[in-house]
N, C-alpha and C. Protein backbone atom coordinates (compact mmCIF):
# COMPACT_ATOMS: atom_id res chain seq x y z
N UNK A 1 2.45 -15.49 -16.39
CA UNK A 1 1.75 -16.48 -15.61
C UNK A 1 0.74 -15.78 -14.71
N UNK A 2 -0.46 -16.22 -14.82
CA UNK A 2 -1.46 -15.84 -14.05
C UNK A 2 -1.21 -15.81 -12.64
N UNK A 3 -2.01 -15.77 -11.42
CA UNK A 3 -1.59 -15.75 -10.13
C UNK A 3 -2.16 -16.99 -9.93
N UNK A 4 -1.84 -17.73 -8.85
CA UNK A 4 -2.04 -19.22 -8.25
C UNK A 4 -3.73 -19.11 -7.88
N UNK A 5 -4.56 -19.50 -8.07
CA UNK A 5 -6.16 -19.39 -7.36
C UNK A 5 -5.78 -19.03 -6.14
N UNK A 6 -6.93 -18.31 -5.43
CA UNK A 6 -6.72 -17.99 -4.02
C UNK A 6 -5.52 -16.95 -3.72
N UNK A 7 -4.36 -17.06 -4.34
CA UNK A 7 -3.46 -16.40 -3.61
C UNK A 7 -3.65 -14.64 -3.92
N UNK A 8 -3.74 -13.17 -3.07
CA UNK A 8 -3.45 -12.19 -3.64
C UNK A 8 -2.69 -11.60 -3.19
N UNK A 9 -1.42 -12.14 -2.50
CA UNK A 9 -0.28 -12.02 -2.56
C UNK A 9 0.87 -12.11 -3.45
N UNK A 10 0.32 -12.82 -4.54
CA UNK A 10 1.26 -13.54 -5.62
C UNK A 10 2.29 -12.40 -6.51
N UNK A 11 3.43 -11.85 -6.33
CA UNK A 11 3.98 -11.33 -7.15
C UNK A 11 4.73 -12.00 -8.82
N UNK A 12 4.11 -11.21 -9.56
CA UNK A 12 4.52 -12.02 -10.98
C UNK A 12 5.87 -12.37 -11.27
N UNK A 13 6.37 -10.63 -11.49
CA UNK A 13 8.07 -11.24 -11.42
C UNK A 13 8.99 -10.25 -10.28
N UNK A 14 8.88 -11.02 -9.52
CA UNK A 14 9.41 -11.18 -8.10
C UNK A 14 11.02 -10.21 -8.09
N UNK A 15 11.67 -10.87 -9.02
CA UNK A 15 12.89 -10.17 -8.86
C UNK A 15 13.08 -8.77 -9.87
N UNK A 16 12.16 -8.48 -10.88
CA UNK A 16 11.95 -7.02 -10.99
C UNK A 16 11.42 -5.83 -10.26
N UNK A 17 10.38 -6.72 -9.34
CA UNK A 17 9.90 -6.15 -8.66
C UNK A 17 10.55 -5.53 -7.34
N UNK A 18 11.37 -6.45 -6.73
CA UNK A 18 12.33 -5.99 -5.27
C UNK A 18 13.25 -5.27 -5.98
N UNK A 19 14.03 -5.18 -6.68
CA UNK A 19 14.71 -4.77 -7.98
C UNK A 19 14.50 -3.39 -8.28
N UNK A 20 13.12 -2.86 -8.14
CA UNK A 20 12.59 -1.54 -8.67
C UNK A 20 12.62 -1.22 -6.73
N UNK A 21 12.18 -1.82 -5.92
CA UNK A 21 12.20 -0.86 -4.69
C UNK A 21 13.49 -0.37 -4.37
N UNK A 22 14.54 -1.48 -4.50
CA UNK A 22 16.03 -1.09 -4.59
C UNK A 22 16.16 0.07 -4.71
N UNK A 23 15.73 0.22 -6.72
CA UNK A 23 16.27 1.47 -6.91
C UNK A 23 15.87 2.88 -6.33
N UNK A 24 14.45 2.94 -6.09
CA UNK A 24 14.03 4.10 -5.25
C UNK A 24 14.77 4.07 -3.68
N UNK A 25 15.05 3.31 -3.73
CA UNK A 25 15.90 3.31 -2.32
C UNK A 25 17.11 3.84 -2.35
N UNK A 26 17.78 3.70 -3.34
CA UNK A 26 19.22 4.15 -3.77
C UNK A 26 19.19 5.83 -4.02
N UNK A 27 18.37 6.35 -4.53
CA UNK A 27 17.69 7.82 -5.08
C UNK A 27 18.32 8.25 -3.25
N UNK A 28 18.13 7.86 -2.17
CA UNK A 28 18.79 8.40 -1.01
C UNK A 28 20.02 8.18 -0.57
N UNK A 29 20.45 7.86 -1.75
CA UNK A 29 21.90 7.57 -1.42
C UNK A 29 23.14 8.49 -1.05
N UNK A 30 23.71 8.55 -0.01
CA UNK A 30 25.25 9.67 -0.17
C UNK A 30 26.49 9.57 -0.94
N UNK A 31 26.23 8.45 -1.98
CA UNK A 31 27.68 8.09 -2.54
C UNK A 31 27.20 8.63 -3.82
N UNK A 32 28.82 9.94 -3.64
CA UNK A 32 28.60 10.50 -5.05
C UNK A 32 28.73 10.04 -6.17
N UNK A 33 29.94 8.72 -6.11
CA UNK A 33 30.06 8.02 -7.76
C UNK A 33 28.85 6.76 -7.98
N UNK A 34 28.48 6.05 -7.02
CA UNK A 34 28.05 4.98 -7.24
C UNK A 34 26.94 4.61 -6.24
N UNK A 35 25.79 5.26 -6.42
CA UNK A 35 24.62 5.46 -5.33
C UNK A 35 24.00 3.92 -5.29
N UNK A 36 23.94 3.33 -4.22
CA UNK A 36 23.27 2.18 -4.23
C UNK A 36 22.14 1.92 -2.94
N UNK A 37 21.16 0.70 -3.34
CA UNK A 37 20.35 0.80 -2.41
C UNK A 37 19.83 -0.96 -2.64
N UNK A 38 18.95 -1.62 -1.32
CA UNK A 38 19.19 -3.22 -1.24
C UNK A 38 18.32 -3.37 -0.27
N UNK A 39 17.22 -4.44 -0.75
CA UNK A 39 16.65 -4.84 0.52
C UNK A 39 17.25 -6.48 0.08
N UNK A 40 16.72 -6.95 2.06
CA UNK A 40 16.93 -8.29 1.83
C UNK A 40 14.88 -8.70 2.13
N UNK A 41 15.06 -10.03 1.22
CA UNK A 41 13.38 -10.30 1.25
C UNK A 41 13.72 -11.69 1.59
N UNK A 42 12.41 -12.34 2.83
CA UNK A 42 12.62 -13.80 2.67
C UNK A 42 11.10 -14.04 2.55
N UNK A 43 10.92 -14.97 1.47
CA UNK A 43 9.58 -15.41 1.01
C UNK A 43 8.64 -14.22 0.37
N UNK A 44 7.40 -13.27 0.72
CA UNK A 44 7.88 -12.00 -0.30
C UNK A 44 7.82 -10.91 0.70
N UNK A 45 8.57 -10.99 1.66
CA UNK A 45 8.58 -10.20 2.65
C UNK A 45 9.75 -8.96 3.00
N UNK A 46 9.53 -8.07 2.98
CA UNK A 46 11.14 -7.43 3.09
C UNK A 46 11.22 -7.24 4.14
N UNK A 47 12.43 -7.75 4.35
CA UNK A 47 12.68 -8.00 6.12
C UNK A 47 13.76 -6.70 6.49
N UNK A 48 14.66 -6.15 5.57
CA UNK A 48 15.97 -5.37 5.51
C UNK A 48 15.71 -4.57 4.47
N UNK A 49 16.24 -3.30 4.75
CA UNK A 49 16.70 -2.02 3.44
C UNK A 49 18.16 -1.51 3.72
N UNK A 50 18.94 -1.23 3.00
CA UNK A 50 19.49 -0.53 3.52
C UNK A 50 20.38 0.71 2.19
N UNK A 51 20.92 1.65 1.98
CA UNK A 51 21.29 2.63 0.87
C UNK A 51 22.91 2.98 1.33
N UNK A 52 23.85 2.82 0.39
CA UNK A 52 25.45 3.05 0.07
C UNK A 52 25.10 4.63 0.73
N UNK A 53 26.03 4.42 1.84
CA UNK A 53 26.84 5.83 2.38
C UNK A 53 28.14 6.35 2.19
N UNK A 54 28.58 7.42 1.72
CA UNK A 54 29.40 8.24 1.95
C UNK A 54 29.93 9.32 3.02
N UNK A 55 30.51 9.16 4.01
CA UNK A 55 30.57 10.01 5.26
C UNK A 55 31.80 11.51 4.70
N UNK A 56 31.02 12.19 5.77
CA UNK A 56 32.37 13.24 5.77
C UNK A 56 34.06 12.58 5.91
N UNK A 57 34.06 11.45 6.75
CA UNK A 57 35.06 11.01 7.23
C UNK A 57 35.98 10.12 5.85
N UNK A 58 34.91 10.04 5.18
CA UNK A 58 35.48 9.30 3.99
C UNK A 58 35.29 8.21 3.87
N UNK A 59 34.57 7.16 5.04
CA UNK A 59 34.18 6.18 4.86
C UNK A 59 32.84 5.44 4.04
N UNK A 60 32.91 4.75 3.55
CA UNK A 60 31.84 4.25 2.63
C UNK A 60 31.50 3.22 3.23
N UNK A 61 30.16 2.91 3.21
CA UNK A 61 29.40 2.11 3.81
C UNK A 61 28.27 1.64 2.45
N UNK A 62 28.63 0.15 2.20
CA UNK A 62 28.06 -1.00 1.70
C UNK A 62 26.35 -0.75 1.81
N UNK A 63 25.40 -0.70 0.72
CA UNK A 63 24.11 -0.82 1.00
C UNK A 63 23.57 -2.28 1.76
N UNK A 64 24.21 -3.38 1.25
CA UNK A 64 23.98 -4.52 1.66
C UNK A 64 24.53 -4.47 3.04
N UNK A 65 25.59 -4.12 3.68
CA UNK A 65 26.29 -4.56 4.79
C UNK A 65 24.91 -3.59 5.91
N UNK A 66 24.29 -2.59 5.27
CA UNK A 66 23.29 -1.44 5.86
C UNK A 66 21.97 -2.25 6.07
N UNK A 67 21.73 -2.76 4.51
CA UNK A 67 20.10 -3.74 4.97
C UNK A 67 20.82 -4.51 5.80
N UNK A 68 22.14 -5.62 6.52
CA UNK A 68 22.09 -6.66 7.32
C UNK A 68 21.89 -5.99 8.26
N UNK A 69 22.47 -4.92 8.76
CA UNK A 69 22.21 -4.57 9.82
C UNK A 69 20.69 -3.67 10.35
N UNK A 70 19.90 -3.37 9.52
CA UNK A 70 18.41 -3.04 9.59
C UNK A 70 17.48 -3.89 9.84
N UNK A 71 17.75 -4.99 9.27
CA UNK A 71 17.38 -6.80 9.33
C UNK A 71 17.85 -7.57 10.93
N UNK A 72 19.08 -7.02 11.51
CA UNK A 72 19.25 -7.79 12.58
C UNK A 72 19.19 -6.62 13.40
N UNK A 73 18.42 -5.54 13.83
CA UNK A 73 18.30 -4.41 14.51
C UNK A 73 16.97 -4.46 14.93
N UNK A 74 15.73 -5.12 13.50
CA UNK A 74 14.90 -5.44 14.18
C UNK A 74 14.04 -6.52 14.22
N UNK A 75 15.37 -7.25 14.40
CA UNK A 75 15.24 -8.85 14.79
C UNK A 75 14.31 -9.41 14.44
N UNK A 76 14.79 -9.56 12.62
CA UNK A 76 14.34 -10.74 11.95
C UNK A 76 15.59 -11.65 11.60
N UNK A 77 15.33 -12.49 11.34
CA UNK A 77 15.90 -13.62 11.04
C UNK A 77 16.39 -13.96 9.54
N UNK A 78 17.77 -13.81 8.89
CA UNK A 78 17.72 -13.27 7.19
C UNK A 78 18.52 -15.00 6.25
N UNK A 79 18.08 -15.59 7.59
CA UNK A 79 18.44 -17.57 7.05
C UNK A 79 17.36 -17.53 6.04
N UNK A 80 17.90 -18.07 4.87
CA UNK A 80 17.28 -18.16 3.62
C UNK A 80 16.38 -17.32 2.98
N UNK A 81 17.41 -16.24 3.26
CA UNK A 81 16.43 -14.75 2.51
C UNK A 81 17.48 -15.03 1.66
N UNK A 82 16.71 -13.51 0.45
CA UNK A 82 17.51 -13.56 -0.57
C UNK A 82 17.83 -11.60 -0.97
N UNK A 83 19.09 -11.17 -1.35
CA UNK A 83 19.51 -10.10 -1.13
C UNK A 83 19.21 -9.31 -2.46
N UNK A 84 18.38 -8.35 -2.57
CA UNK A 84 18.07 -7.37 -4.01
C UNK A 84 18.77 -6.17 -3.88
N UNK A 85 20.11 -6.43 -5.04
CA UNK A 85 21.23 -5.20 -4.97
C UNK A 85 20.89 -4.01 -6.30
N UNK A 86 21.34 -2.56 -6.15
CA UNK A 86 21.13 -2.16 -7.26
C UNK A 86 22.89 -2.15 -7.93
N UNK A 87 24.07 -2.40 -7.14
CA UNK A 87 24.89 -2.53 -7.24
C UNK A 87 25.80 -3.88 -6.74
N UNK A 88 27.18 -4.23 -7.16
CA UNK A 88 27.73 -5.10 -6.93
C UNK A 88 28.48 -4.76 -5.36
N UNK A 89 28.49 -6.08 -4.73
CA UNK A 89 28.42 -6.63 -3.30
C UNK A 89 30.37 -6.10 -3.29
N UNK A 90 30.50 -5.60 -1.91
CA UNK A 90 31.64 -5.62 -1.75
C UNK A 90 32.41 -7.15 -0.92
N UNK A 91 33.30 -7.43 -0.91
CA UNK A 91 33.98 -8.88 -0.70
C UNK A 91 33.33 -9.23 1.30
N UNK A 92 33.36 -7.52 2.13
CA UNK A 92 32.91 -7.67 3.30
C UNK A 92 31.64 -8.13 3.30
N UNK A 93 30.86 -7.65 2.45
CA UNK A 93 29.40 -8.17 2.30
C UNK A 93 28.55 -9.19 1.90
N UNK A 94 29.86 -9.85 1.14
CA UNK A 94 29.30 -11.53 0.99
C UNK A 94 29.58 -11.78 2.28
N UNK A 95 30.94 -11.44 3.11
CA UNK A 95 31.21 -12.53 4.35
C UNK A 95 29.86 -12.09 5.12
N UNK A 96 29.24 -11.12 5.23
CA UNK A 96 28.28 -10.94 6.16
C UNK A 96 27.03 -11.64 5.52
N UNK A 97 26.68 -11.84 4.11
CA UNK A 97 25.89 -12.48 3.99
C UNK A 97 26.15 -13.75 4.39
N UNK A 98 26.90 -14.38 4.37
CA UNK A 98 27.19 -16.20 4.12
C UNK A 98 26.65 -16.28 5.68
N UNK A 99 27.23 -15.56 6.90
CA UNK A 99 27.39 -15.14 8.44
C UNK A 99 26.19 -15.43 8.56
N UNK A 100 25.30 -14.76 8.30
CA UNK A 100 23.48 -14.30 8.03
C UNK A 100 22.63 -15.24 7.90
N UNK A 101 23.52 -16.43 6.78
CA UNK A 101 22.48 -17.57 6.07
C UNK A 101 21.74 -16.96 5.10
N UNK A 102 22.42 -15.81 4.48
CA UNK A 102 21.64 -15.47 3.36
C UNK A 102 22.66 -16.23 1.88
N UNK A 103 21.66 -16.89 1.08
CA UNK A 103 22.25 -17.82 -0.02
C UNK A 103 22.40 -17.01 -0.97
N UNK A 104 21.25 -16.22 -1.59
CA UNK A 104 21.33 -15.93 -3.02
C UNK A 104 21.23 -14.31 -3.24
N UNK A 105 21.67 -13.42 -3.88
CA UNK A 105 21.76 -12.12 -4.25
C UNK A 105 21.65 -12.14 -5.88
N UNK A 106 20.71 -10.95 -6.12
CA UNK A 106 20.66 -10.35 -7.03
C UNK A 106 20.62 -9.62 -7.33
N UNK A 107 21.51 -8.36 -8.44
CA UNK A 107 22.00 -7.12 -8.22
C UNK A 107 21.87 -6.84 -9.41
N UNK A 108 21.44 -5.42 -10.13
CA UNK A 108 21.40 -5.05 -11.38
C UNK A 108 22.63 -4.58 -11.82
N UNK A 109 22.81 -4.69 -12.81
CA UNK A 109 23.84 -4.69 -14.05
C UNK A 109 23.72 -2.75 -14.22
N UNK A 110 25.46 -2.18 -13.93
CA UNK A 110 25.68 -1.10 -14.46
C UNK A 110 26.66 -0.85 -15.05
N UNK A 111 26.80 0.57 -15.68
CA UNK A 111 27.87 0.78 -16.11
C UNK A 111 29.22 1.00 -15.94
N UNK A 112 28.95 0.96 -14.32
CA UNK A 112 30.36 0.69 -13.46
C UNK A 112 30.73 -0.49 -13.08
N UNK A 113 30.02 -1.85 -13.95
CA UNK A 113 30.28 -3.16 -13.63
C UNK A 113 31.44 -3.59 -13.75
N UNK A 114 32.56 -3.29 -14.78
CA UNK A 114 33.84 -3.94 -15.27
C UNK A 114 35.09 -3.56 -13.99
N UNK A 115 34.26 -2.16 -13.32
CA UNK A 115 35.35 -1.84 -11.57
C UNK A 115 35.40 -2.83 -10.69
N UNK A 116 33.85 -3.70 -10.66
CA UNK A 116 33.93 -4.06 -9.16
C UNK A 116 33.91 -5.89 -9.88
N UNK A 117 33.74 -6.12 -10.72
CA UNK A 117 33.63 -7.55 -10.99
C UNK A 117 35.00 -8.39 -10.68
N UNK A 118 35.76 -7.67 -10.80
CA UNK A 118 37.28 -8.61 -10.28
C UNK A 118 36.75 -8.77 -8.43
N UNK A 119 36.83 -8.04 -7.82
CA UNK A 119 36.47 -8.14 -6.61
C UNK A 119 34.87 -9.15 -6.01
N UNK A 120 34.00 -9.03 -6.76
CA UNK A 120 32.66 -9.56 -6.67
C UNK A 120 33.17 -11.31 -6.71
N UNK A 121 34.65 -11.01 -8.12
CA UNK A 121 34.88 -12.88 -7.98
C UNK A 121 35.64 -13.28 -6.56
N UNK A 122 36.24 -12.67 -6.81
CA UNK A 122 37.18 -12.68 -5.38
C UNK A 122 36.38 -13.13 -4.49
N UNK A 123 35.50 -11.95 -3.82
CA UNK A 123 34.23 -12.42 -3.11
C UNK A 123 33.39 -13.43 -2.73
N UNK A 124 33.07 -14.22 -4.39
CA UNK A 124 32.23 -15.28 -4.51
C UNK A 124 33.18 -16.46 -4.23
């Protein structure tokens, strides 16, 4: 589809596109098995980034739970944004989305999908 007259803002396909920043975002990731990275966008704006941590301490930290908090740090507003994952959402990270007013997520498909999909239902 062509772009709308007037508009040169118009992204074609929208969710490949946030989709691909994801993944360069994830490339900084500290998690050795399962590097992930996520912005949140509302309208075509990216309001949030955030990339899956691994600490010395052993704690792992959610890319998504990272963009909410990058998003409300510098106070934007993420009501009816929509969340671009390169990985699947942990069960804390829907509750923080729903919290947020963020509705819809979309996350690319890997080969570590069949680990986290029992939990993702759970989640949903």
């Amino acid at each position: 589809m062509a772009s709308p007259k007037g508009d040169p803002t118009y992204i074609k396909d929208k969710d490949n596109y946030f989709i691909s920043i994801a993944s360069a975002i994830s490339k900084a990731s500290t998690h050795p098995s399962a590097p992930g990275g996520c912005v949140i966008v509302r309208g075509r704006e990216i309001i949030g980034d955030g990339r899956s941590l691994y600490t010395d301490s052993k704690i792992e930290i959610d890319c998504i739970s990272y963009a909410i908090a990058a998003a409300a740090k510098s106070g934007n507003s993420t009501v009816g944004a929509t969340i671009y994952s390169t990985r699947y959402p942990f069960a804390t990270s829907i509750f923080q989305a729903h919290l947020m007013g963020i509705r819809k997520i979309v996350f690319l498909q890997h080969m570590w999908e069949p680990f986290y999909k029992d939990e993702f239902r759970r989640a949903a």
